[in-house]
N, C-alpha and C. Protein backbone atom coordinates (compact mmCIF):
# COMPACT_ATOMS: atom_id res chain seq x y z
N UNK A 1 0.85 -1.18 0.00
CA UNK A 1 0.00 0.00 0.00
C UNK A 1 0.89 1.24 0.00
N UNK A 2 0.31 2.00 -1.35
CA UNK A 2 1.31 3.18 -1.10
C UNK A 2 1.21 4.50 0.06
N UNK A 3 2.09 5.37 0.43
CA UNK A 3 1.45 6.50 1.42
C UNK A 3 -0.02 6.87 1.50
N UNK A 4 0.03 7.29 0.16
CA UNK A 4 -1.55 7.79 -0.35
C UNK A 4 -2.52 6.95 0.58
N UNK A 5 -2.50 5.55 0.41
CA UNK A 5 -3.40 5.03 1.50
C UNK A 5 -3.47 4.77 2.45
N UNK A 6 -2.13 4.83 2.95
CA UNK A 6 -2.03 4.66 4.38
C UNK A 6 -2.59 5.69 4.70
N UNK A 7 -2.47 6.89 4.65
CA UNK A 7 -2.74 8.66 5.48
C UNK A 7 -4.25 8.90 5.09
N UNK A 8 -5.05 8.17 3.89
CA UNK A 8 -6.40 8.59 3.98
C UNK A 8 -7.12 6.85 4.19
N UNK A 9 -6.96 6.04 4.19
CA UNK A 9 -7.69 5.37 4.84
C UNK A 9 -7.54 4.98 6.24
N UNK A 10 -7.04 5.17 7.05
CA UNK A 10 -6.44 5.19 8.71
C UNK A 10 -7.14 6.73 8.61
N UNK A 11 -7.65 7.44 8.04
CA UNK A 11 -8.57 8.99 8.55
C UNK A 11 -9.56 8.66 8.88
N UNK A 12 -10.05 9.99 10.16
CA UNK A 12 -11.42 9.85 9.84
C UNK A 12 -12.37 10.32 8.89
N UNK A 13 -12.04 11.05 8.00
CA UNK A 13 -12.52 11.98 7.23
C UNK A 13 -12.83 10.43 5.89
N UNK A 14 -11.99 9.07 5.75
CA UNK A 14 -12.68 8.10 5.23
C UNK A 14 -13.47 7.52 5.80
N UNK A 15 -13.22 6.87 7.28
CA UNK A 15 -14.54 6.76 7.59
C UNK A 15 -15.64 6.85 7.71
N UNK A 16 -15.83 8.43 8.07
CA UNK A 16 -17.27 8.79 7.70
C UNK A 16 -17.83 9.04 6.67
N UNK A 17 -16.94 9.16 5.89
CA UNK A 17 -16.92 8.44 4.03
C UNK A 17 -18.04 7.14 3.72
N UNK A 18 -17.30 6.48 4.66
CA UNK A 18 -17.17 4.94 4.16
C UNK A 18 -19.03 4.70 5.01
N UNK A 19 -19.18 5.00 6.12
CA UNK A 19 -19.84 5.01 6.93
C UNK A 19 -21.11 5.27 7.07
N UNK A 20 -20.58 6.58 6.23
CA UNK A 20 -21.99 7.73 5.48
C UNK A 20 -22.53 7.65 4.41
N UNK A 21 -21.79 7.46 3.74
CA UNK A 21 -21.68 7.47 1.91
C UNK A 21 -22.14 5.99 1.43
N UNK A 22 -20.89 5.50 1.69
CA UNK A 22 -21.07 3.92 0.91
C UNK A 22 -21.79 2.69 1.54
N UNK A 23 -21.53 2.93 2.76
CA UNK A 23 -22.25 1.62 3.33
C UNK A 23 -23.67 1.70 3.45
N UNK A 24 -24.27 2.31 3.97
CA UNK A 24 -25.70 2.22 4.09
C UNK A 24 -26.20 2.00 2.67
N UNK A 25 -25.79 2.62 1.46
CA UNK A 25 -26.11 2.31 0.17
C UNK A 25 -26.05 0.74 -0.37
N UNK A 26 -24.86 0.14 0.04
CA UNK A 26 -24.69 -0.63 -0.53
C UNK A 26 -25.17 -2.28 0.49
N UNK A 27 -25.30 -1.75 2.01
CA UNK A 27 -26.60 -2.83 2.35
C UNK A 27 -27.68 -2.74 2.20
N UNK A 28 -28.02 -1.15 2.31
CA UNK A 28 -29.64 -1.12 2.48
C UNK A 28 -30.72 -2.33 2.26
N UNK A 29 -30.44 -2.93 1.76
CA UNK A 29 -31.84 -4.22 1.72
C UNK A 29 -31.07 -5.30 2.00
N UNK A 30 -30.05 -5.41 2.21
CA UNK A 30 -29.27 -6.86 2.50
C UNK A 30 -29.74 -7.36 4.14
N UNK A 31 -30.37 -8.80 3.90
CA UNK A 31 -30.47 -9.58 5.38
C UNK A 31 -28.87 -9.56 5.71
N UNK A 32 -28.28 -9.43 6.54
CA UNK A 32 -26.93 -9.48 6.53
C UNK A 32 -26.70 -11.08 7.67
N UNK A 33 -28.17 -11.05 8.51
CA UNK A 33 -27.72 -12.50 8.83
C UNK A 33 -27.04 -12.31 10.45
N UNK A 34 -26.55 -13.07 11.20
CA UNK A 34 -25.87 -13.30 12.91
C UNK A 34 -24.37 -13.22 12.49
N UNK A 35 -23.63 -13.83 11.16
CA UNK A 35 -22.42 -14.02 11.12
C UNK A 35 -22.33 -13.53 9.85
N UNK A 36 -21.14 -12.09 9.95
CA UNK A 36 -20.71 -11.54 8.15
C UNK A 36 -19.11 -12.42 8.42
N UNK A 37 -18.49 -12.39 7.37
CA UNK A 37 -17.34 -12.29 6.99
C UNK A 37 -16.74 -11.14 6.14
N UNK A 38 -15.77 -10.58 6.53
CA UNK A 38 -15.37 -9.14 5.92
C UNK A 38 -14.11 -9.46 5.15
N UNK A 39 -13.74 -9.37 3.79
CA UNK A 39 -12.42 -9.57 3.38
C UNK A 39 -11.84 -8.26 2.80
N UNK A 40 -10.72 -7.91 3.69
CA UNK A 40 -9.96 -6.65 3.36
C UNK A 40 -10.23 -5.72 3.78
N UNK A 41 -10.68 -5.60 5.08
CA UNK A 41 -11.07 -4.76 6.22
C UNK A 41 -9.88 -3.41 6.21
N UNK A 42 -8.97 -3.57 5.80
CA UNK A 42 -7.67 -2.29 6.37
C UNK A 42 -7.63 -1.75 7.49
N UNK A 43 -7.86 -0.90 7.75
CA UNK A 43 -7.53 0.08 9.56
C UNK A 43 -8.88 -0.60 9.92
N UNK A 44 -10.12 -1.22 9.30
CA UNK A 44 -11.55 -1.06 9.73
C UNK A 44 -12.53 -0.39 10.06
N UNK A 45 -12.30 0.82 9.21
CA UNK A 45 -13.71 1.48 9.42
C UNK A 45 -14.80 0.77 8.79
N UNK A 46 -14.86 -0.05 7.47
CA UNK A 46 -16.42 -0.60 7.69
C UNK A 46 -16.44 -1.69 8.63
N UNK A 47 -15.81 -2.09 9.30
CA UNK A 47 -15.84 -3.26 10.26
C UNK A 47 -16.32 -2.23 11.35
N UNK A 48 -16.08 -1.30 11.92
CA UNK A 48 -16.94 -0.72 13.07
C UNK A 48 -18.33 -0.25 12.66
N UNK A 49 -18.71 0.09 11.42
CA UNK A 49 -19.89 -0.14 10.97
C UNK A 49 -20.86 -0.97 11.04
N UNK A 50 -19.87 -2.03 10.27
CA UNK A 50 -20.45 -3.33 10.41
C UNK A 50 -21.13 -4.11 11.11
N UNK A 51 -20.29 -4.22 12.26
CA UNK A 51 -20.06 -5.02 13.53
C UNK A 51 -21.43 -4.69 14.35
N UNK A 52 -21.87 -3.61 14.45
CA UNK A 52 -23.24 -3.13 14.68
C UNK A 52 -24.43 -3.84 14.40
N UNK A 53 -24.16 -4.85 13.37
CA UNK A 53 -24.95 -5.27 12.35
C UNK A 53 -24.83 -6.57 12.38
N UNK A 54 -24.53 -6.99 12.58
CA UNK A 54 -24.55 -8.75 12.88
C UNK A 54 -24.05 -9.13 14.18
N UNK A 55 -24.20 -10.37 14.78
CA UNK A 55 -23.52 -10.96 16.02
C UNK A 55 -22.02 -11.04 16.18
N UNK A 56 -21.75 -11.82 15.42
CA UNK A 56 -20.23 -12.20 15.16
C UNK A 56 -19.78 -11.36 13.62
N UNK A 57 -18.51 -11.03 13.24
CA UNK A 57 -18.30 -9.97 12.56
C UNK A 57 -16.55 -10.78 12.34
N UNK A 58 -16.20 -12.01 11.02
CA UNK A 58 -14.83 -12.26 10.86
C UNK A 58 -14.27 -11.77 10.03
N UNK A 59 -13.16 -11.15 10.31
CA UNK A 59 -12.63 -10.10 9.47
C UNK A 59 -11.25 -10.67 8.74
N UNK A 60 -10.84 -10.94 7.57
CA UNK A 60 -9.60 -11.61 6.93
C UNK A 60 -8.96 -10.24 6.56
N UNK A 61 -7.69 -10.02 7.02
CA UNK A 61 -6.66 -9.09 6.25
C UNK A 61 -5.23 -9.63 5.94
N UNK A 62 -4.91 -9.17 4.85
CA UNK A 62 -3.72 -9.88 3.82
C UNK A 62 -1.90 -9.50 4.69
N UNK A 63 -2.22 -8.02 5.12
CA UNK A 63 -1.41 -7.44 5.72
C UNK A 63 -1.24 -8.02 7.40
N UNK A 64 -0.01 -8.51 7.66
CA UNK A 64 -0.11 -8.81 9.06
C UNK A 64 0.02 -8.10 9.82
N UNK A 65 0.96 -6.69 9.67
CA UNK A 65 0.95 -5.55 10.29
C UNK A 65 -0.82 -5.11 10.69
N UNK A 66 -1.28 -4.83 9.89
CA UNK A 66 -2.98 -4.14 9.57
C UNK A 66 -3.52 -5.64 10.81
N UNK A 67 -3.79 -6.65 10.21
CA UNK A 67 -4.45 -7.38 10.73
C UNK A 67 -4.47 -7.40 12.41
N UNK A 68 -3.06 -7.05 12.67
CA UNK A 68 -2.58 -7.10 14.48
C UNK A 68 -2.78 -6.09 14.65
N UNK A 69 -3.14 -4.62 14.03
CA UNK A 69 -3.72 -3.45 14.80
C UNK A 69 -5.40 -3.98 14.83
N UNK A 70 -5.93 -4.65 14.12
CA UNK A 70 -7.25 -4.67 14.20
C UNK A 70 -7.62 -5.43 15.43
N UNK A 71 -6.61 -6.63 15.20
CA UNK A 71 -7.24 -7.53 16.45
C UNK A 71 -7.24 -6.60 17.79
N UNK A 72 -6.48 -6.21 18.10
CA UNK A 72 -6.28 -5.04 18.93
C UNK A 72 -7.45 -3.96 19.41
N UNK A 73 -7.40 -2.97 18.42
CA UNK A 73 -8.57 -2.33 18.36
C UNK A 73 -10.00 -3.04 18.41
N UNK A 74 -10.17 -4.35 18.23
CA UNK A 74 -11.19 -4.43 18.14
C UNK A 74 -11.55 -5.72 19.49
N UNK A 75 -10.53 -6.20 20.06
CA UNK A 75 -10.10 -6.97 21.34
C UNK A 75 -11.64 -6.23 22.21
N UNK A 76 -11.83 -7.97 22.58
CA UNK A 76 -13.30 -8.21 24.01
C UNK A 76 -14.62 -7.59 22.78
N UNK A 77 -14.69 -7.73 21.60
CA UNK A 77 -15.73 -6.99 20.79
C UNK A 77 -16.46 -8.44 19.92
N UNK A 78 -16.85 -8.20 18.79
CA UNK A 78 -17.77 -9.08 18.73
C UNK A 78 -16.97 -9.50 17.26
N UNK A 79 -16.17 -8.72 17.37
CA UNK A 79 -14.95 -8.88 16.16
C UNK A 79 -13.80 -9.92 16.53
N UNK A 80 -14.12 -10.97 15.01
CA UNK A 80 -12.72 -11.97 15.12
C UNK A 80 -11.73 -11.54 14.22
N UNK A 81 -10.31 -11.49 14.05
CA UNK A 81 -9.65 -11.27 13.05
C UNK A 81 -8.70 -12.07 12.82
N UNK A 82 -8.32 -12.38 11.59
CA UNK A 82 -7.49 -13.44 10.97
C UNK A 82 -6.51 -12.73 10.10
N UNK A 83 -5.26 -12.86 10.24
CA UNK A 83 -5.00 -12.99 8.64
C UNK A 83 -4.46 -14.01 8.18
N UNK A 84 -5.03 -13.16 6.47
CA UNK A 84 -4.75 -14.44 6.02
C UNK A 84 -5.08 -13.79 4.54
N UNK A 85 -5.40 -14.50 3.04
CA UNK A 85 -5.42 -13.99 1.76
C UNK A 85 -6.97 -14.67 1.59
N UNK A 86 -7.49 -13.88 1.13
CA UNK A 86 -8.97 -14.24 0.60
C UNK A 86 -9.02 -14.98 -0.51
N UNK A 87 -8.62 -15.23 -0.99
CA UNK A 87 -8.31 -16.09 -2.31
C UNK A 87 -7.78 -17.28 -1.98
N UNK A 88 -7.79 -17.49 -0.40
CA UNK A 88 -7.97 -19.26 0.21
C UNK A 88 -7.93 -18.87 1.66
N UNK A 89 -9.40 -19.25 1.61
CA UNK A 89 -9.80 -18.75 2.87
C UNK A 89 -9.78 -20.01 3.97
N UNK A 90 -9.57 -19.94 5.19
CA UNK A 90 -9.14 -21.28 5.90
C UNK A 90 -10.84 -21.67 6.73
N UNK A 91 -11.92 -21.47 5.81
CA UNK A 91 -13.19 -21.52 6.40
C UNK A 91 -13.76 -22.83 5.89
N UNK A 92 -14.65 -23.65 6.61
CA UNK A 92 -15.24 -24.24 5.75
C UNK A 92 -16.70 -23.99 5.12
N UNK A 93 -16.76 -24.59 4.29
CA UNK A 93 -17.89 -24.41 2.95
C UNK A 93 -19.76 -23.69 4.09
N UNK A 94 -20.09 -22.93 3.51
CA UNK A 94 -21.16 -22.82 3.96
C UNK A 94 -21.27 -22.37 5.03
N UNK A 95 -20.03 -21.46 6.03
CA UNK A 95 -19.97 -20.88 7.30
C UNK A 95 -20.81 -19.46 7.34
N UNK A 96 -20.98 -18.90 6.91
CA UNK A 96 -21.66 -17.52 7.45
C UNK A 96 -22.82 -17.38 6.37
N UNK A 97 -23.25 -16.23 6.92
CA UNK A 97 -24.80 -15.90 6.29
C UNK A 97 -24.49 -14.73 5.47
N UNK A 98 -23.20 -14.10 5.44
CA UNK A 98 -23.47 -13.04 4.59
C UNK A 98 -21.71 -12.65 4.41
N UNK A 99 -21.04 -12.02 3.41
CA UNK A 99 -19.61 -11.86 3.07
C UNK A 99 -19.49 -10.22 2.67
N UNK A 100 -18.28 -9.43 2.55
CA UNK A 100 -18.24 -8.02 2.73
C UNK A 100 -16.80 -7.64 1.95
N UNK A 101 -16.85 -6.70 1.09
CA UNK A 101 -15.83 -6.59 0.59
C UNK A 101 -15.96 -5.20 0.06
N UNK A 102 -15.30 -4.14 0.76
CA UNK A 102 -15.39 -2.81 0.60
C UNK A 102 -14.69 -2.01 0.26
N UNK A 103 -14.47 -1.42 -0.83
CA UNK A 103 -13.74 -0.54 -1.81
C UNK A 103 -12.07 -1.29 -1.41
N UNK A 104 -11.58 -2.52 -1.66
CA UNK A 104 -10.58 -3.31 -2.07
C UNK A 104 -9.82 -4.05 -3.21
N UNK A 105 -11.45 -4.63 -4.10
CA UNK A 105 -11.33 -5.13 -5.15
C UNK A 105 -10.37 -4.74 -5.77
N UNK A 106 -9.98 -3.36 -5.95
CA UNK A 106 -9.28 -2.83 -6.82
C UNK A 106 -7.70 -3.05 -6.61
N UNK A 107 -7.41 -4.01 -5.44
CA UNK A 107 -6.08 -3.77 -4.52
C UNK A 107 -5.70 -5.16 -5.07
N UNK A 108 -6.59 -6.35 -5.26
CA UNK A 108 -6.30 -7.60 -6.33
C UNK A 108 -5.61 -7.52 -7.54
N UNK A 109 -4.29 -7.91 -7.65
CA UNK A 109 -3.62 -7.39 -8.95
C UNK A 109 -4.72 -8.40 -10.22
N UNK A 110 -4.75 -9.32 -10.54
CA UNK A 110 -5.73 -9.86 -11.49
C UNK A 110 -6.88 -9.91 -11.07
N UNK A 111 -7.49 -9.85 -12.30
CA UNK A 111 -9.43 -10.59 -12.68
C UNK A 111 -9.21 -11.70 -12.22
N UNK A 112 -8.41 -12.59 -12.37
CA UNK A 112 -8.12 -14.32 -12.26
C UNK A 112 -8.72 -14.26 -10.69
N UNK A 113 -7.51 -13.49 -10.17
CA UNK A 113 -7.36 -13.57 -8.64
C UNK A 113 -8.92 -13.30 -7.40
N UNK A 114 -9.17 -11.79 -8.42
CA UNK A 114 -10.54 -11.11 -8.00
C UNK A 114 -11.23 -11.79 -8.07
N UNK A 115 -11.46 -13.14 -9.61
CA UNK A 115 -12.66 -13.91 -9.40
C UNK A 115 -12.64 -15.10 -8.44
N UNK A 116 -11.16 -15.72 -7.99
CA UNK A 116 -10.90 -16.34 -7.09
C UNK A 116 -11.73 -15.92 -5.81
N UNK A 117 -11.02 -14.92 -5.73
CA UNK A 117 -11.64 -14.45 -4.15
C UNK A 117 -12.88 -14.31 -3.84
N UNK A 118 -13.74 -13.53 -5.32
CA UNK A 118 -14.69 -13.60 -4.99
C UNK A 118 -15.45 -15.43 -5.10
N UNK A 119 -14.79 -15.85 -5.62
CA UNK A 119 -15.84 -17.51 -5.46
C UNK A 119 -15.12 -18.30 -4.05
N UNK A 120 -14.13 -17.52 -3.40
CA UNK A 120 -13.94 -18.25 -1.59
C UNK A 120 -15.35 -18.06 -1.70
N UNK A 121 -15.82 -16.68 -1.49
CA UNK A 121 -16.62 -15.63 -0.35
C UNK A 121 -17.93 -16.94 -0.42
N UNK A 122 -18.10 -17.11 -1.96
CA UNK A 122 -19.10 -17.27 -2.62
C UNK A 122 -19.46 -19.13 -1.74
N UNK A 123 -17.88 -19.51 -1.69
CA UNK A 123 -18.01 -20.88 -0.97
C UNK A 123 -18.33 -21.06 0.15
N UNK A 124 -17.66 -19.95 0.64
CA UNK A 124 -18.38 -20.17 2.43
C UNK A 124 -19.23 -19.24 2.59
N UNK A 125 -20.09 -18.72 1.82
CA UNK A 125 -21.92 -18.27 2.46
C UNK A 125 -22.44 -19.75 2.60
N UNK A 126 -23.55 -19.35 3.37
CA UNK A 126 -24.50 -20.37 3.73
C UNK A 126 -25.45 -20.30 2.55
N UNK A 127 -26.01 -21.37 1.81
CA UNK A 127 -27.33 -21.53 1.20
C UNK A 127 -28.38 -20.25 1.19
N UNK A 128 -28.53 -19.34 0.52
CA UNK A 128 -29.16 -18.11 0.08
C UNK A 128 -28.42 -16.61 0.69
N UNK A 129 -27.12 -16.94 1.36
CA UNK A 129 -26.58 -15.80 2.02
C UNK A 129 -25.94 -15.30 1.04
N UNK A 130 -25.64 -13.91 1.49
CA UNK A 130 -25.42 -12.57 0.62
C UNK A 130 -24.19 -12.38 0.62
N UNK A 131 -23.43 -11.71 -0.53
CA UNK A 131 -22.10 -10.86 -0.26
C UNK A 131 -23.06 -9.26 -1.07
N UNK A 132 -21.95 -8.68 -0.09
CA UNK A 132 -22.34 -6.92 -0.51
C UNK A 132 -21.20 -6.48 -0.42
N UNK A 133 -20.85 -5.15 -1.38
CA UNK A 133 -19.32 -4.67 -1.73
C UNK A 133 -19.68 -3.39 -2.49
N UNK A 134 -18.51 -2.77 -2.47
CA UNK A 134 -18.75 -1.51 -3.46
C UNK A 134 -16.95 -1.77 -3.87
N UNK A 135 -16.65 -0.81 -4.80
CA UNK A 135 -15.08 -0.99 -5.14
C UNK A 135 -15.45 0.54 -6.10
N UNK A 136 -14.28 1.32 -5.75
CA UNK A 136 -13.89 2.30 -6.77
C UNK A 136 -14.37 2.65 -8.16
N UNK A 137 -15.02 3.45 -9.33
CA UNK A 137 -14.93 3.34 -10.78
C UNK A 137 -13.47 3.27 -11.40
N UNK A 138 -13.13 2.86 -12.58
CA UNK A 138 -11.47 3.56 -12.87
C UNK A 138 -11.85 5.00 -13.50
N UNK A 139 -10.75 6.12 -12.87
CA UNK A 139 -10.66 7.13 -13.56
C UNK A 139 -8.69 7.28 -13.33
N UNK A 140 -8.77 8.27 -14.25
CA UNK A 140 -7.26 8.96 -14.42
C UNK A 140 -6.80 9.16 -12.79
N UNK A 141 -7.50 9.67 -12.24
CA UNK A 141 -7.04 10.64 -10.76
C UNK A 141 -6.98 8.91 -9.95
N UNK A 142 -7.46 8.22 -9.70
CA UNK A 142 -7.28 6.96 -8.91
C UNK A 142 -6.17 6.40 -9.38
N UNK A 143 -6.12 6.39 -10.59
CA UNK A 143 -4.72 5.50 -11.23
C UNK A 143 -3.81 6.36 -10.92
N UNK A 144 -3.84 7.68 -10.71
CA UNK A 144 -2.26 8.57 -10.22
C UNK A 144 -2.16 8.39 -9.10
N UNK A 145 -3.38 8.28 -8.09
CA UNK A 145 -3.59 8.10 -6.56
C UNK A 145 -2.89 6.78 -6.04
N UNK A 146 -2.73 5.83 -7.20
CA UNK A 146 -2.27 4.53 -6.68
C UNK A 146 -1.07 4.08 -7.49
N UNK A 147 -0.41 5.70 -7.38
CA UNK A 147 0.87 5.07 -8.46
C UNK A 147 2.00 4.43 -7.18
N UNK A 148 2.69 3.28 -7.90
CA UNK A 148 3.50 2.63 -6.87
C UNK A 148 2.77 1.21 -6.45
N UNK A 149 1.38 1.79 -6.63
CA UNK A 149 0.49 0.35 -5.69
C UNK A 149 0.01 -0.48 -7.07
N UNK A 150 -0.89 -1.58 -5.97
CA UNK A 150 -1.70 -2.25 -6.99
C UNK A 150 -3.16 -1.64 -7.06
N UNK A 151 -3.01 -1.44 -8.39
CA UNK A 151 -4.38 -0.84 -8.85
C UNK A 151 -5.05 -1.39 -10.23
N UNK A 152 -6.16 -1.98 -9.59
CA UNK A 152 -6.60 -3.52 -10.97
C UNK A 152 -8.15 -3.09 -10.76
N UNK A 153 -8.78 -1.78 -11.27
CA UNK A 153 -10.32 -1.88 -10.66
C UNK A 153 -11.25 -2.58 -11.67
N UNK A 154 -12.15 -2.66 -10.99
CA UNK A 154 -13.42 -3.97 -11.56
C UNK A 154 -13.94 -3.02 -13.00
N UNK A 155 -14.23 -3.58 -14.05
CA UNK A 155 -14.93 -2.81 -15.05
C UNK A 155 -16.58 -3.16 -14.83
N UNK A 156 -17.16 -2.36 -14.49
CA UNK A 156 -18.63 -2.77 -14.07
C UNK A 156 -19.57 -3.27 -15.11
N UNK A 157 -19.11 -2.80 -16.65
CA UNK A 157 -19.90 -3.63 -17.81
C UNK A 157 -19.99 -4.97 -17.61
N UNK A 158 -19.10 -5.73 -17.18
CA UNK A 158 -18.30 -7.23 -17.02
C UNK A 158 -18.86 -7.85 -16.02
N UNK A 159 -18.64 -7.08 -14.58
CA UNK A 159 -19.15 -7.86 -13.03
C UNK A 159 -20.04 -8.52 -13.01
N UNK A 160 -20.94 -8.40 -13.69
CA UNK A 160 -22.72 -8.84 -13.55
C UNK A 160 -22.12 -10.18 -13.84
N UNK A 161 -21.64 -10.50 -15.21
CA UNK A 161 -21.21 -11.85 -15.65
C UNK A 161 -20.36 -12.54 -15.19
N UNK A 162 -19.50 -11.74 -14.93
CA UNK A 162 -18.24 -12.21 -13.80
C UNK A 162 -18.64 -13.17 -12.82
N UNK A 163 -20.10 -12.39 -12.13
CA UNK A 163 -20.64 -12.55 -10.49
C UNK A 163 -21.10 -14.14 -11.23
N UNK A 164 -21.98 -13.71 -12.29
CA UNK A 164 -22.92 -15.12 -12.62
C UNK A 164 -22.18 -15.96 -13.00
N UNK A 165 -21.62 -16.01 -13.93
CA UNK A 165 -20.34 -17.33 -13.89
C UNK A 165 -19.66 -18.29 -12.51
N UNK A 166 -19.88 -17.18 -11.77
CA UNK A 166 -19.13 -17.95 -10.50
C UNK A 166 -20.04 -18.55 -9.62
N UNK A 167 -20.78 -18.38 -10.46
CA UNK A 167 -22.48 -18.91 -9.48
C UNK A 167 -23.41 -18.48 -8.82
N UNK A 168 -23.27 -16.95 -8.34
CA UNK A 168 -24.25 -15.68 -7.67
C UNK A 168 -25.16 -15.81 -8.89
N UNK A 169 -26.32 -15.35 -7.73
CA UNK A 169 -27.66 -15.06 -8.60
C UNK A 169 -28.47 -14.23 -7.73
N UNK A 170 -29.61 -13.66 -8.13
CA UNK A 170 -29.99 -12.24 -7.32
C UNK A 170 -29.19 -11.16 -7.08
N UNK A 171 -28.52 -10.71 -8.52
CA UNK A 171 -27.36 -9.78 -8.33
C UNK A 171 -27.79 -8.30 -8.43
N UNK A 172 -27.59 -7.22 -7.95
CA UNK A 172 -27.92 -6.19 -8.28
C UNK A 172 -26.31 -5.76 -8.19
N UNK A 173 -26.65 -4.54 -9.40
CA UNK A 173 -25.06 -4.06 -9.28
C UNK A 173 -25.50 -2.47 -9.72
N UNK A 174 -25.11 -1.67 -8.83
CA UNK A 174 -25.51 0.04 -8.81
C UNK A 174 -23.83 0.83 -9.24
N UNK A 175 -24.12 1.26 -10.17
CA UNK A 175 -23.01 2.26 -10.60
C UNK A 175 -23.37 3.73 -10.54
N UNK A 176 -22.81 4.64 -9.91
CA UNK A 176 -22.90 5.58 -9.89
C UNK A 176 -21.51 6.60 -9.56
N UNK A 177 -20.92 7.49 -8.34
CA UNK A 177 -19.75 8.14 -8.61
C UNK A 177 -19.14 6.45 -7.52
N UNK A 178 -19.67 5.60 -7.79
CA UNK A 178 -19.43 4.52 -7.26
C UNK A 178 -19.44 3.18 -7.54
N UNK A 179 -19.18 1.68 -7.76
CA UNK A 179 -19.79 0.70 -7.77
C UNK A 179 -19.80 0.02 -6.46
N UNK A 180 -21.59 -0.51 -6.27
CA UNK A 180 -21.72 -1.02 -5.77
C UNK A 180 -22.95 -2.21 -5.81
N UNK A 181 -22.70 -3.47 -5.24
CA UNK A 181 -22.96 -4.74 -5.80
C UNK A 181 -24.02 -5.55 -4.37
N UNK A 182 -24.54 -6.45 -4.98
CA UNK A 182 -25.16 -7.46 -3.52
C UNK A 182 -25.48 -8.73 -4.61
N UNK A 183 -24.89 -9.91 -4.19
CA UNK A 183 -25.19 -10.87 -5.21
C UNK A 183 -25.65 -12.18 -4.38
N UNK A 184 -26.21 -13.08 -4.61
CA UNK A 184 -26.32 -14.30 -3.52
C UNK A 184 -26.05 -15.77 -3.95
N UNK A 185 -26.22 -16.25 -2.88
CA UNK A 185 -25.40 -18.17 -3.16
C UNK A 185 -27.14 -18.32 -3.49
N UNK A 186 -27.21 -19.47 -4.21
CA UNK A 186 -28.33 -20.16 -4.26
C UNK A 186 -28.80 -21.01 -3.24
N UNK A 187 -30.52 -20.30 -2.78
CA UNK A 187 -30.33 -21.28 -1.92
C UNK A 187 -30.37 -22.73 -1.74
N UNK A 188 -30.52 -23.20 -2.90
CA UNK A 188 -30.63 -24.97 -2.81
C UNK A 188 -29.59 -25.17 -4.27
N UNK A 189 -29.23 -26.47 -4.17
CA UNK A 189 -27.95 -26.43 -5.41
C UNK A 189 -28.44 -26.67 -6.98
N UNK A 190 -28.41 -27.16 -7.20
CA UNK A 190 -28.97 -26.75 -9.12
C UNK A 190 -29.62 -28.26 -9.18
N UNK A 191 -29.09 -28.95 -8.59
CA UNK A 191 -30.13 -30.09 -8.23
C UNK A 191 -31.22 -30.76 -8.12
N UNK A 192 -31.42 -29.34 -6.40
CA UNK A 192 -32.54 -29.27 -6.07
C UNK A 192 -32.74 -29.70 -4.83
N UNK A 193 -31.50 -30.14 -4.33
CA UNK A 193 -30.93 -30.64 -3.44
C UNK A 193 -30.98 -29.45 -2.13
């Protein structure tokens, strides 16, 4: 992560960004369920959001530095934290009711990888549980903002198919000075099962 993100996402001035702006938008109708899983939490401001919002609240971060301030900050709370890489997640199949992934996507150097991660999330929801996410648009000013870093953002023409290929269904995907997404596991398998 370059400076740039260290000094504005550790702000509060993202938080209440993140807090104000993006999140309530991008659950608003989501059952979110007793247990989320959060992948790529950073300092955690949507995890203190979050956490409000369901019982248990497991949070995966890639960074071990990041991950051991969270456990920390968020120590005797209703918050678990791991790290670890979302793109093999140490959960098994069908653990939580709902998955979270908030303006990160873009921090996945490949599509390959992004669709990886997103089909963990997709493996360990429970039978009709939700993932909800928003991620960056690409413009010029983000790609200078993340010079040095990894910067791979989602093309939103694509996601819808992306999502459905990997097996989500009930997808809504909202673009605006934002993307943001809610897609779900099926709840019974193609079976019928």
């Amino acid at each position: 992560m370059n400076n740039n993100h260290a000094e504005l996402c550790a702000s509060p001035r993202w938080a209440a960004h993140l807090q104000e702006d993006v999140l309530p938008h991008a659950v608003a109708r989501a059952e979110l369920g007793t247990e989320l899983l959060e992948v790529g939490p950073g300092p955690g401001a949507a995890t203190e959001w979050l956490r409000t919002r369901v019982d248990r609240l497991v949070a995966v971060e890639v960074e071990a530095e990041a991950a051991a301030r969270l456990a920390e900050r968020f120590a005797g709370t209703n918050v678990e934290v791991h790290q670890g890489n979302g793109t093999a997640l140490q959960f098994a199949d069908d653990s939580f009711d709902s998955a979270a992934s908030f303006t990160m996507l873009h921090h996945v150097p490949t599509t390959a990888l992004q669709n990886r991660l997103l089909a963990e999330m997709l493996r360990v929801l429970r039978p009709g549980g939700i993932l909800v996410g928003s991620d960056s648009l690409p413009s010029h000013s983000l790609h200078e903002f993340h010079e040095g870093d990894t910067y791979n953002p989602v093309e939103p023409a694509a996601f819808l198919v992306r999502l459905q290929t990997l097996g989500y269904v009930d997808i809504t995907i909202r673009v605006w000075d934002r993307l943001t997404f809610s897609a779900h596991k099926p709840a019974t398998s193609s079976t019928g099962a």
